[in-house]
Every structure is written in structure tokens, then in C-alpha cells.
C-alpha atoms as a PDB file:
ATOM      1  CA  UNK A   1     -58.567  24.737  -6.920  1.00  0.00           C
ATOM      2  CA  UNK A   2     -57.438  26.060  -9.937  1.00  0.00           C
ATOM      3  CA  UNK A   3     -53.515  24.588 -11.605  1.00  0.00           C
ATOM      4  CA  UNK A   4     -51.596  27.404 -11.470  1.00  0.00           C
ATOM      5  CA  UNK A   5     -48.265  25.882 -12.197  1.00  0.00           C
ATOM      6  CA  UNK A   6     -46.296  27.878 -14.788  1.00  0.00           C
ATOM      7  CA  UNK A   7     -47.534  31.045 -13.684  1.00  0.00           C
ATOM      8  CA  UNK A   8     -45.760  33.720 -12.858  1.00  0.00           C
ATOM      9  CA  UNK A   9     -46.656  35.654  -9.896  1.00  0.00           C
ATOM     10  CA  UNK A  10     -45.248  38.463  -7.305  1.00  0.00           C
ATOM     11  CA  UNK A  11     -45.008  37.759  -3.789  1.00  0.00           C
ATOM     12  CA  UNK A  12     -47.144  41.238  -2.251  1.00  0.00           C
ATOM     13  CA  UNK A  13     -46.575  40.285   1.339  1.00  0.00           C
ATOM     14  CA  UNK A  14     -43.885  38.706   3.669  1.00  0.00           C
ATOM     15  CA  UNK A  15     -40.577  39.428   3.863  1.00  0.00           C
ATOM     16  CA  UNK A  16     -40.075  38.416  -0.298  1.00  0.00           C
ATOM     17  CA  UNK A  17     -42.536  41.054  -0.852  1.00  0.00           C
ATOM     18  CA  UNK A  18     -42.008  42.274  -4.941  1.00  0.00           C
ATOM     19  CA  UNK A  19     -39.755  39.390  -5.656  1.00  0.00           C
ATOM     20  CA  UNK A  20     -41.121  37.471  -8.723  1.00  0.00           C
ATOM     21  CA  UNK A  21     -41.832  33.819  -8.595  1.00  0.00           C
ATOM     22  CA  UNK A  22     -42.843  31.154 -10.750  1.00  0.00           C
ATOM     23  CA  UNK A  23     -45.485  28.906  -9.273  1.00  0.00           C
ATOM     24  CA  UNK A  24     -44.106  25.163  -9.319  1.00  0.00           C
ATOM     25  CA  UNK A  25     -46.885  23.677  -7.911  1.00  0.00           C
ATOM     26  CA  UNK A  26     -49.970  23.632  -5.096  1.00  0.00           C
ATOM     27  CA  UNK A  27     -50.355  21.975  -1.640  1.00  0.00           C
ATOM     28  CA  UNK A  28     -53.638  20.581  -2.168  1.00  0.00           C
ATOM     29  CA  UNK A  29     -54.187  20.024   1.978  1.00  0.00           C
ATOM     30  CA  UNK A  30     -53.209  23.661   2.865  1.00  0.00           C
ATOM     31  CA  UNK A  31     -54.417  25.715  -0.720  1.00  0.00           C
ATOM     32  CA  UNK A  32     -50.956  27.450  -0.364  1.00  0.00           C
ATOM     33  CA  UNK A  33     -48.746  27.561  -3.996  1.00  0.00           C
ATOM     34  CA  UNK A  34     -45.074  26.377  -3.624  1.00  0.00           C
ATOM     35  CA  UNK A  35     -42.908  29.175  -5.509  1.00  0.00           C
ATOM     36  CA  UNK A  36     -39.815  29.338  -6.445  1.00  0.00           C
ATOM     37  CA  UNK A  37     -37.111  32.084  -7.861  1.00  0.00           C
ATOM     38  CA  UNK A  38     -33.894  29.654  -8.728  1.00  0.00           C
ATOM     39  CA  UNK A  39     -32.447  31.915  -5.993  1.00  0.00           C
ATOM     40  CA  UNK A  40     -33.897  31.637  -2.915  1.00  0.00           C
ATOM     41  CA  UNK A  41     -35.988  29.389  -2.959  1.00  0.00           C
ATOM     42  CA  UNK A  42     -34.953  26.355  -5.299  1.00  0.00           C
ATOM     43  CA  UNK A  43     -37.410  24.428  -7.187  1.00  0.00           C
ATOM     44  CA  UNK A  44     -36.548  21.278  -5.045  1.00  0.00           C
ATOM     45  CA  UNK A  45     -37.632  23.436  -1.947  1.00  0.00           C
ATOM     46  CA  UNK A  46     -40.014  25.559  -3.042  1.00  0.00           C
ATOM     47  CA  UNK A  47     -41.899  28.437  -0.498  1.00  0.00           C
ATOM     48  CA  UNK A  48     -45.695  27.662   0.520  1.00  0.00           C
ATOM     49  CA  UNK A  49     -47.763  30.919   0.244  1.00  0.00           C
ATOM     50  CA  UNK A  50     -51.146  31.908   0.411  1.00  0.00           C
ATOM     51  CA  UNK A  51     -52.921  32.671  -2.974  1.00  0.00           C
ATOM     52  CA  UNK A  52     -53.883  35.922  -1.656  1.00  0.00           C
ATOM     53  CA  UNK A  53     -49.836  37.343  -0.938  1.00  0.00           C
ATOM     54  CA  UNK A  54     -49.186  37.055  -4.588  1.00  0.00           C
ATOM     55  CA  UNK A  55     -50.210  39.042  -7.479  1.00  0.00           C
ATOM     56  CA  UNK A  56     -50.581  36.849 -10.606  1.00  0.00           C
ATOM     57  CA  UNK A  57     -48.497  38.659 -13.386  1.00  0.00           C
ATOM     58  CA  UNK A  58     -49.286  35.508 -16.157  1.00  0.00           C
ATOM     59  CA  UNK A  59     -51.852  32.919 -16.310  1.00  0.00           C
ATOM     60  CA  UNK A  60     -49.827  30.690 -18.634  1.00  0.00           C
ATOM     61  CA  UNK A  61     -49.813  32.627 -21.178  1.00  0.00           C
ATOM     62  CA  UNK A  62     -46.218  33.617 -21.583  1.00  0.00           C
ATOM     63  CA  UNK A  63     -44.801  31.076 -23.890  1.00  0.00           C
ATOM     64  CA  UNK A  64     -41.481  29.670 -22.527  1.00  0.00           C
ATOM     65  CA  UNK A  65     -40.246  25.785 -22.566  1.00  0.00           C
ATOM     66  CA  UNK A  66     -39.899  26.110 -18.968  1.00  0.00           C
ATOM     67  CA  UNK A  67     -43.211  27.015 -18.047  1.00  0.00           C
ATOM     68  CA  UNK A  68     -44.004  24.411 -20.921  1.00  0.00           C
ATOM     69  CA  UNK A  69     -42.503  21.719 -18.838  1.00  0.00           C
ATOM     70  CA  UNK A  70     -43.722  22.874 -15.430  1.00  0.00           C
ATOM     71  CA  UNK A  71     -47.190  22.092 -16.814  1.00  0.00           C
ATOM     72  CA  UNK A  72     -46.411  18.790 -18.016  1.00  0.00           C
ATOM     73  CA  UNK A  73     -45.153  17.920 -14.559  1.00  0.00           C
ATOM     74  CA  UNK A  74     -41.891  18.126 -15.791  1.00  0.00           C
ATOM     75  CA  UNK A  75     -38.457  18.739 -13.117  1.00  0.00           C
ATOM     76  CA  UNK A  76     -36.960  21.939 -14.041  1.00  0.00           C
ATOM     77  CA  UNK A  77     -33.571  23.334 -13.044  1.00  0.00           C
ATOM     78  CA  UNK A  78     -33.265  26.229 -10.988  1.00  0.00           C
ATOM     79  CA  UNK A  79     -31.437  27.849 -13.654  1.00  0.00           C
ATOM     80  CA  UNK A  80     -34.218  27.422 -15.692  1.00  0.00           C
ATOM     81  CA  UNK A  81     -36.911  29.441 -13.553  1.00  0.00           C
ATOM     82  CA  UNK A  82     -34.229  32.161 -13.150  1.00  0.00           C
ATOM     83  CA  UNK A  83     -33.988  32.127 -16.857  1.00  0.00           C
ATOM     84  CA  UNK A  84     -37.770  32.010 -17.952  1.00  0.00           C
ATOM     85  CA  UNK A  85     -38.220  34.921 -14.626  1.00  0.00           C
ATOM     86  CA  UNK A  86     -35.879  37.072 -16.483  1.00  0.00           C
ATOM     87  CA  UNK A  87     -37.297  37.119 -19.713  1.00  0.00           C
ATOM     88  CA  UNK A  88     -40.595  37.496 -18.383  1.00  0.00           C
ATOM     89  CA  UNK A  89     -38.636  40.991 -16.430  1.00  0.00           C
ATOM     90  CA  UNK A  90     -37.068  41.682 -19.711  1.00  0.00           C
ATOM     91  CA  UNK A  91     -40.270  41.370 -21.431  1.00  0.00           C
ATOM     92  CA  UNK A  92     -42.388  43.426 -19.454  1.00  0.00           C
END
């Protein structure tokens, strides 16, 4: 399985459907990503989601300290992801 941490991704199924998330991580027993908005779902309890109910918006390649972090393994504030999410919205 491919790390996907730091990318940003929207939810195309379930009840979040067209929210944007930022992938914090990946269950490695169930293949699901754990997402999280800052909102909603907080980084410390992130949602477990198939791969195929999102629709990757970024691979990584937006260039934010938050996503920076995220890939180093590094704990992020919630306030963080709903920052980096919002100039990823702002950007696009």
C-alpha cells in the first residue's frame, strides 16, 4: 500500500460525501485511510474510509508545513488541517 499521508482527498461517498479531507494516516490491517477535516473529524480521531470513497485532489504535491509534518510523522493540530484544507480551497 501506497503512504498517502498528506494528501488531500474528497470523501465521494457516505454521508461526508464532497467534504475535503486530509489523509492523516492508513490502517494497514483494514487498507482503509484515517481522514480528518479539523471539524468533524479531529486528527486525534480520525474517520476510516475505503480508498475507493475518496477522490485524491493532491498527491503531496501541494507544499504546506502541515502536510510537511504529516509526512514526517509529525502530530498536527486540528487547526492546522483546517488551515492547510483552506488554502488548498482557496487555491484551487
Amino acid at each position: 500500500m501506497t503512504d498517502c499521508t498528506g494528501w488531500i482527498v474528497r470523501s465521494t461517498a457516505g454521508h461526508d460525501k464532497d467534504e475535503l479531507f486530509c489523509v492523516v494516516g492508513a490502517d494497514p490491517e483494514t487498507g482503509r485511510l484515517l481522514l480528518a477535516n479539523g471539524k468533524q473529524r479531529k486528527a486525534a480521531r480520525p474517520k476510516p474510509k475505503k480508498p475507493g470513497h475518496v477522490q485524491t485532489l493532491d498527491r503531496g504535491e501541494f507544499d504546506h508545513p502541515v502536510i510537511r509534518k504529516l509526512q514526517n510523522k509529525e502530530t498536527v493540530s486540528d487547526r492546522a488541517i483546517r488551515i492547510v484544507l483552506a488554502a488548498f480551497e482557496g487555491g484551487n
